[in-house]
Protein backbone atom coordinates (compact mmCIF):
# COMPACT_ATOMS: atom_id res chain seq x y z
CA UNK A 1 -33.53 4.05 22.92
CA UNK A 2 -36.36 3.12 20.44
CA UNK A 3 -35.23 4.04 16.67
CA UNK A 4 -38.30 4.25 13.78
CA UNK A 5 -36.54 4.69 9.99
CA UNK A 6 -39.13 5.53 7.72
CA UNK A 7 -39.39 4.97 4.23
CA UNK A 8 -35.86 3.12 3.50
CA UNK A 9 -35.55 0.61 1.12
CA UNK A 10 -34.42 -2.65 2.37
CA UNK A 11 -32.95 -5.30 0.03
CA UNK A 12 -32.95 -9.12 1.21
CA UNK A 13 -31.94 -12.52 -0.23
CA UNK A 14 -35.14 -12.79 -1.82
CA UNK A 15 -36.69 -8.87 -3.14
CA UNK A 16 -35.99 -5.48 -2.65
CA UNK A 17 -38.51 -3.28 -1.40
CA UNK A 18 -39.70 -0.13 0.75
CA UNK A 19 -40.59 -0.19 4.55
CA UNK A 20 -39.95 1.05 8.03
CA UNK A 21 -37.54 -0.15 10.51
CA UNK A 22 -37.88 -0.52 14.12
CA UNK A 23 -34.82 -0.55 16.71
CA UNK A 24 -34.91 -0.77 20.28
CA UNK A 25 -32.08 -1.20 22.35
CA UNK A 26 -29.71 -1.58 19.49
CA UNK A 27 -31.31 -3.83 17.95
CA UNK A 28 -33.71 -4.45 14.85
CA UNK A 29 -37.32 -5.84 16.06
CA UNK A 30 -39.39 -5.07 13.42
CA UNK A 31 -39.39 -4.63 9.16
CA UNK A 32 -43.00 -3.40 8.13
CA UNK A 33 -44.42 -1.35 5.93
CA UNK A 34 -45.96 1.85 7.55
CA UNK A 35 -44.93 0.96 11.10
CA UNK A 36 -46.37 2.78 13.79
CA UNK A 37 -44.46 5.18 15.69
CA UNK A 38 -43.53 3.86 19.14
CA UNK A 39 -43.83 6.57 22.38
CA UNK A 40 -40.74 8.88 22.59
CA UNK A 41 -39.33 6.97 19.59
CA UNK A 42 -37.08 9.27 17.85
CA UNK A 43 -37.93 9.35 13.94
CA UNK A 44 -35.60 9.07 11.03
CA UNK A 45 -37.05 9.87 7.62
CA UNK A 46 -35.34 7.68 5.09
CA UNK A 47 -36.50 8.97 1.91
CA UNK A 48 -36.27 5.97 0.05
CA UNK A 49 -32.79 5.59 1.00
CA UNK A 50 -30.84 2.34 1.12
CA UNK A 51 -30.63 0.70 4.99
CA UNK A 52 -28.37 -1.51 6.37
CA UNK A 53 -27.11 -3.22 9.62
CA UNK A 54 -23.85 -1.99 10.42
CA UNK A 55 -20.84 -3.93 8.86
CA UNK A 56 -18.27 -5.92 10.73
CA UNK A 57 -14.83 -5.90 9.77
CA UNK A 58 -13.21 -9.03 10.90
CA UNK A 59 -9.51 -7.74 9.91
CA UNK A 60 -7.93 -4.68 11.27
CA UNK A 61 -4.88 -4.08 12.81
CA UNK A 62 -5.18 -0.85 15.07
CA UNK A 63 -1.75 0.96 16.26
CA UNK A 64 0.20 -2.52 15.53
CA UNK A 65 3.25 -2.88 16.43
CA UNK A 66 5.14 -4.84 13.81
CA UNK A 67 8.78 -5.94 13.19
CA UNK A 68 9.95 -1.84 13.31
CA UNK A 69 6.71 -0.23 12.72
CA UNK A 70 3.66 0.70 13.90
CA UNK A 71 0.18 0.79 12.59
CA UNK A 72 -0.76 4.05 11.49
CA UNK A 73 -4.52 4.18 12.96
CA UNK A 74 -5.39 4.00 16.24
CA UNK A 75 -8.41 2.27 18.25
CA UNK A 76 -9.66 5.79 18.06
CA UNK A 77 -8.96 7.09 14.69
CA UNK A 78 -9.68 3.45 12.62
CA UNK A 79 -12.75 2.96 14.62
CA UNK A 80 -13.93 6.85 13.90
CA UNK A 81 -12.93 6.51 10.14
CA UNK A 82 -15.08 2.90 10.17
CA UNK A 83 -17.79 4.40 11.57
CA UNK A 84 -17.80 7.50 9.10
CA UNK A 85 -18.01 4.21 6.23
CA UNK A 86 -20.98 2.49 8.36
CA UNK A 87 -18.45 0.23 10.30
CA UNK A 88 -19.84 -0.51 13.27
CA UNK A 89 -17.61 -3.26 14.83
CA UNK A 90 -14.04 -4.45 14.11
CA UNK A 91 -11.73 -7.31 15.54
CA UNK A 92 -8.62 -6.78 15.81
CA UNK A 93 -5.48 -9.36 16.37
CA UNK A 94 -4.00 -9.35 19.39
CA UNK A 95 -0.47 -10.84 18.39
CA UNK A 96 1.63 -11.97 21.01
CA UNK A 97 5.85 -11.72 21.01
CA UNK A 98 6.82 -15.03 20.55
CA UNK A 99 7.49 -16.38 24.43
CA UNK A 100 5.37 -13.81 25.81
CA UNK A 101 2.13 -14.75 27.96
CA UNK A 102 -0.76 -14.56 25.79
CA UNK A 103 -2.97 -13.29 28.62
CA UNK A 104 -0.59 -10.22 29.30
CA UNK A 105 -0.58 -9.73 25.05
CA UNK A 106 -3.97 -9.69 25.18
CA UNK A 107 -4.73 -7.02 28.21
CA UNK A 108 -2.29 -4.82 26.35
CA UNK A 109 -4.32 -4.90 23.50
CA UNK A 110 -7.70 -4.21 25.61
CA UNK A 111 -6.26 -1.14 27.22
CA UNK A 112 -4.94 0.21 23.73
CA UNK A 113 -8.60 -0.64 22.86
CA UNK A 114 -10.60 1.72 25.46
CA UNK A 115 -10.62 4.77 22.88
CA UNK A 116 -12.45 2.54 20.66
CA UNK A 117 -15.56 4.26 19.55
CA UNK A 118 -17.25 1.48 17.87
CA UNK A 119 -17.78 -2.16 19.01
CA UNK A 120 -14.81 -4.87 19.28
CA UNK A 121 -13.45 -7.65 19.73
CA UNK A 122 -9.86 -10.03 19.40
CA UNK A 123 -8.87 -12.87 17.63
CA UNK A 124 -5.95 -14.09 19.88
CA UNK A 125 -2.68 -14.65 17.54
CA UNK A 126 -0.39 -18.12 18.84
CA UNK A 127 2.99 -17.56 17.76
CA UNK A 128 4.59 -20.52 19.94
CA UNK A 129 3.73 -23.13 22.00
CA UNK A 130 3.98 -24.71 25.80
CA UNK A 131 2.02 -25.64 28.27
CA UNK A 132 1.26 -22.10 29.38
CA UNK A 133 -0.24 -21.09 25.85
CA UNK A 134 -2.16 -24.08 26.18
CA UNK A 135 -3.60 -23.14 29.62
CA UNK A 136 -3.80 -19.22 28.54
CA UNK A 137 -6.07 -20.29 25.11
CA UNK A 138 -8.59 -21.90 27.75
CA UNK A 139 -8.53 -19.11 29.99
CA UNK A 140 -9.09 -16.53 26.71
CA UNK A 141 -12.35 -18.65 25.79
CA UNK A 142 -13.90 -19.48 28.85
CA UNK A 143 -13.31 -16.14 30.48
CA UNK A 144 -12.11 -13.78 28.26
CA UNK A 145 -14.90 -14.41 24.86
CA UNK A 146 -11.79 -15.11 22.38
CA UNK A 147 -13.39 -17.55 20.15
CA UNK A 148 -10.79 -17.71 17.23
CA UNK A 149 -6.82 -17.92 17.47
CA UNK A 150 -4.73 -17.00 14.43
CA UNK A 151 -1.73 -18.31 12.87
CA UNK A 152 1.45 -16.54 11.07
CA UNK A 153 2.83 -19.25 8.87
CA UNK A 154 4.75 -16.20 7.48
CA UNK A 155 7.50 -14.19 8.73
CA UNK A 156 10.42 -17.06 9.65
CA UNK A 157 12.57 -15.52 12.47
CA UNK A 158 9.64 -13.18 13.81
CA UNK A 159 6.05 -14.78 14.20
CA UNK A 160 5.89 -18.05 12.52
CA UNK A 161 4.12 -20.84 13.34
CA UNK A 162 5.34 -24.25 12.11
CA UNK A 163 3.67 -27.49 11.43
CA UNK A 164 4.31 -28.42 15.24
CA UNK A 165 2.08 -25.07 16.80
CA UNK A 166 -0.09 -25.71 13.77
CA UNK A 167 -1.32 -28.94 15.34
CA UNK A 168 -0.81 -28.36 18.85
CA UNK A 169 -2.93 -25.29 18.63
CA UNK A 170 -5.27 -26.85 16.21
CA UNK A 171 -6.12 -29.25 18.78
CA UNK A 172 -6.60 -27.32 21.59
CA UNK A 173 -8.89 -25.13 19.37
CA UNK A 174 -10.54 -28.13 18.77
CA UNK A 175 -10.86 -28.69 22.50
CA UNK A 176 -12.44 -25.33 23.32
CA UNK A 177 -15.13 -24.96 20.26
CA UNK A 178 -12.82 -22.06 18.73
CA UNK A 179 -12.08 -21.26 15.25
CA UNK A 180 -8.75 -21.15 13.79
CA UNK A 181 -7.12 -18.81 11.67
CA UNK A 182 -4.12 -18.56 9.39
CA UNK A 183 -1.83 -16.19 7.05
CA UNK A 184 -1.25 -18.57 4.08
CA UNK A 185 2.35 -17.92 2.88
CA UNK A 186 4.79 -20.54 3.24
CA UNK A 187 7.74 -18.45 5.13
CA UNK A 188 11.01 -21.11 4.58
CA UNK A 189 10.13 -19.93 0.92
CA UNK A 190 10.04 -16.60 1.39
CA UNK A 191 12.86 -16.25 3.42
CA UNK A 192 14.35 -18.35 0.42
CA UNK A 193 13.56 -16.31 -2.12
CA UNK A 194 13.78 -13.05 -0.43
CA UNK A 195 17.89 -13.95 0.01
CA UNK A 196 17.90 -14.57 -3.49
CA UNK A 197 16.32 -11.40 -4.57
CA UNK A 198 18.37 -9.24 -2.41
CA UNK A 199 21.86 -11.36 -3.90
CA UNK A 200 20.57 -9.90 -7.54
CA UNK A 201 20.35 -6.02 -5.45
CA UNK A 202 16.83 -5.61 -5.71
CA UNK A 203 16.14 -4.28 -2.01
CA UNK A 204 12.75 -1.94 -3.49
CA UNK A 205 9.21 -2.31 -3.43
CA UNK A 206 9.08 -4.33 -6.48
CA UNK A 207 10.90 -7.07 -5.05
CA UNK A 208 7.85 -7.99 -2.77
CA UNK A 209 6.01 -10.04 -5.03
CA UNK A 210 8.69 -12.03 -6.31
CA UNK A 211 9.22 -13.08 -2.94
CA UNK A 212 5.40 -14.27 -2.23
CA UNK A 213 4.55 -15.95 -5.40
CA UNK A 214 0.98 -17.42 -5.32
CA UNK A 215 2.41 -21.28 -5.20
CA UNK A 216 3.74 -19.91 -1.92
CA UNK A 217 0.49 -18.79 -0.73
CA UNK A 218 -1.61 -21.81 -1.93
CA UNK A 219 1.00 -24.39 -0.55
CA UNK A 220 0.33 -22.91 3.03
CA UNK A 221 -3.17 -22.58 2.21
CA UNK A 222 -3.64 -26.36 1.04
CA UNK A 223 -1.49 -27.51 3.87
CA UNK A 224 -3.15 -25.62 6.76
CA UNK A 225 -6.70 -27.03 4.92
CA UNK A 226 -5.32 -30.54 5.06
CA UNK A 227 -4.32 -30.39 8.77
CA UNK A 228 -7.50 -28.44 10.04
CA UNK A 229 -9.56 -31.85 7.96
CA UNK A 230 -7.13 -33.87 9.93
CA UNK A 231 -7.75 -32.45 12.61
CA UNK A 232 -11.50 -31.99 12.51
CA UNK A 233 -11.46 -28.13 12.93
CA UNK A 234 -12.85 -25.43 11.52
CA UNK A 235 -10.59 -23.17 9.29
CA UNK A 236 -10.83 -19.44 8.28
CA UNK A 237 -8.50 -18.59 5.62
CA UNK A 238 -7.66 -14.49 5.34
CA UNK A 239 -6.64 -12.35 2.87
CA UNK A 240 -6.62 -14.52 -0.05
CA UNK A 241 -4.78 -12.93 -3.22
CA UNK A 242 -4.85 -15.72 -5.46
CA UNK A 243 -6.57 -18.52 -7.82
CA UNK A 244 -4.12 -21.66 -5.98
CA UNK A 245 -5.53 -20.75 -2.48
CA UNK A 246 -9.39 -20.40 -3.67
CA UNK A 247 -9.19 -23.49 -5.84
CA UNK A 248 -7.90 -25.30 -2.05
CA UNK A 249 -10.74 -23.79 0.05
CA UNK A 250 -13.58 -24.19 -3.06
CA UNK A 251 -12.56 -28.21 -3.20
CA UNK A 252 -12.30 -28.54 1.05
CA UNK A 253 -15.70 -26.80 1.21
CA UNK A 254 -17.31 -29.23 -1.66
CA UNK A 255 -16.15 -32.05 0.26
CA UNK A 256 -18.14 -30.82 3.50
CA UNK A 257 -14.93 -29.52 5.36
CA UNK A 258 -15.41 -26.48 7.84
CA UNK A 259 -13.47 -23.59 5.87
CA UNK A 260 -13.62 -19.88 5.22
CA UNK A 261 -12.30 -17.70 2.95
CA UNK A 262 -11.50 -14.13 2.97
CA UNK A 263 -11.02 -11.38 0.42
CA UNK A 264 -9.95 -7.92 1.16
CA UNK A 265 -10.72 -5.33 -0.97
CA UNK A 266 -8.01 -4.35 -1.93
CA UNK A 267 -6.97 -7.61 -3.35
CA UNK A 268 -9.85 -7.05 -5.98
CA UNK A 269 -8.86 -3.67 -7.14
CA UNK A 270 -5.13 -3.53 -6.91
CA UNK A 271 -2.83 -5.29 -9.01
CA UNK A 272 0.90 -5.41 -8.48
CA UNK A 273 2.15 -2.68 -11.04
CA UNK A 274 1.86 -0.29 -8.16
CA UNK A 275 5.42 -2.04 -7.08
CA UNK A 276 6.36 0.16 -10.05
CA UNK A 277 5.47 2.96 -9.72
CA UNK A 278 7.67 5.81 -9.72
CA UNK A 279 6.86 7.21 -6.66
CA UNK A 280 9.07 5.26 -4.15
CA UNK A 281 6.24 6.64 -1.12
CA UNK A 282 3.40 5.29 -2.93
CA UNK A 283 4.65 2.24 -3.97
CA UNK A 284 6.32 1.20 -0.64
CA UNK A 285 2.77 2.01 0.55
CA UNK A 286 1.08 -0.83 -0.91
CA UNK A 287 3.44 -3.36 0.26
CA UNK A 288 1.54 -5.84 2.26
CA UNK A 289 1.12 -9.62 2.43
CA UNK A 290 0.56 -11.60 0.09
CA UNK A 291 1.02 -8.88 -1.99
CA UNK A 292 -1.59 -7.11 -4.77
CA UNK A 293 -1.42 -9.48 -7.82
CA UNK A 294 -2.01 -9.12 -11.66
């Protein structure tokens, strides 16, 4: 199908400015100022109207199911709401049981995944280690497209990774070209703290932060950094909430080292005084991790 958008105005690095856009086949071929109109190209008057490529949102959890609960959009209703926003692609996680075949995880996923109606793909979560995840993360690249595998170093007792997945997984990333991943909270401390806070008979919403401190988020954060250098393999950092973990990933990258950070917007809106808020439903809402900060 040949697309002609007339008229938009298309911002770059470098100027912003008015012109036509050509797609064919999905794809963007041509940015010119009064383009002519292909044959049987359908036209699409922009009226001066900002145009973009569709975004890619490289963090979603669709119908998740998570230590009791379960995700509250679907592959169809989180795609059809991304779309509705410009969306046009999400990857999901794919998050195996711990001792369960990464292979079967990830067909599970891909079948909840066929009322998708946008564009998708996995990241591949390891959440232990033996030969068999070692096989299945070569069988996931070379067969399956997986190109990044991500790492819990949250939630002790459930998903965890320790130091000794950490580097075993690491290195077979390393092996296969792939990217890796992790949640930066350090989970001995949060299980540590989270006893604590429960002793003093705060069991609400507005214990969650003082669980998940920032030090515990930029300890994990450093520490994955420093093994991924080690290691000599690219890093992508998610959801960071807070100065500790930036100040880790701003130095690595300086020094040349293969890392990524990433923000979610909510992080940059919401601060953590909706843990107080009267409302039990809405505060128990936001709780996520790490948590909204101040």
């Amino acid at each position: 199908m040949t697309i002609l958008i007339q008229g938009g105005t298309i911002v770059n690095a470098d100027r912003t400015f008015r012109a036509d856009v050509l797609c064919e086949g999905g794809l963007i071929v041509a940015i010119e100022q009064n383009l002519e109109p292909p044959k049987d190209a359908k036209i699409v008057e922009a009226g001066g109207k900002y145009v973009m490529p569709g975004g890619i949102d490289p963090h979603t959890h669709m119908q998740l199911p998570f230590m009791g609960t379960v995700a509250s959009e679907d592959f169809y209703t989180g795609t059809a709401a991304g779309l509705a926003g410009g969306t046009t692609m999400i990857i999901d996680f794919v998050i195996p049981n711990p001792q369960q075949n990464l292979l079967e995880a990830y067909d599970t996923w891909r079948k909840w995944a066929e009322k998708s109606v946008a564009d998708y793909s996995f990241h591949v979560a390891v959440t232990w280690w033996d030969d068999t995840v070692h096989a299945d993360m070569g069988t996931l690249v070379n067969e399956r497209g997986v190109n990044s595998f991500k790492h819990f170093m949250a939630y002790k007792g459930a998903i965890m990774a320790d130091d000794e997945i950490l580097v075993n997984s690491f290195t077979r990333a390393r092996e296969l070209g792939a990217i890796t991943t992790v949640h930066a909270e350090n989970g001995e401390l949060v299980f540590r703290l989270q006893q604590e806070i429960f002793e003093k008979g705060i069991t609400g919403p507005e214990g969650h932060p003082l669980s998940r401190p920032p030090e515990v988020e930029g300890e994990a954060a450093n520490r994955a950094i420093r093994i991924a250098e080690v290691l000599n393999v690219p890093l992508y950092v998610v959801h960071n909430s807070c100065r500790q973990s930036l100040e880790s990933i701003t130095r690595a990258r300086n020094e040349g080292q293969r890392v990524y950070g990433e923000v979610l917007a909510g992080h940059l809106l919401i601060d953590d005084s909706v843990y107080l808020n009267k409302d039990f439903n809405v505060a128990a809402a936001h709780v996520m991790s790490p948590p909204f900060r101040s």
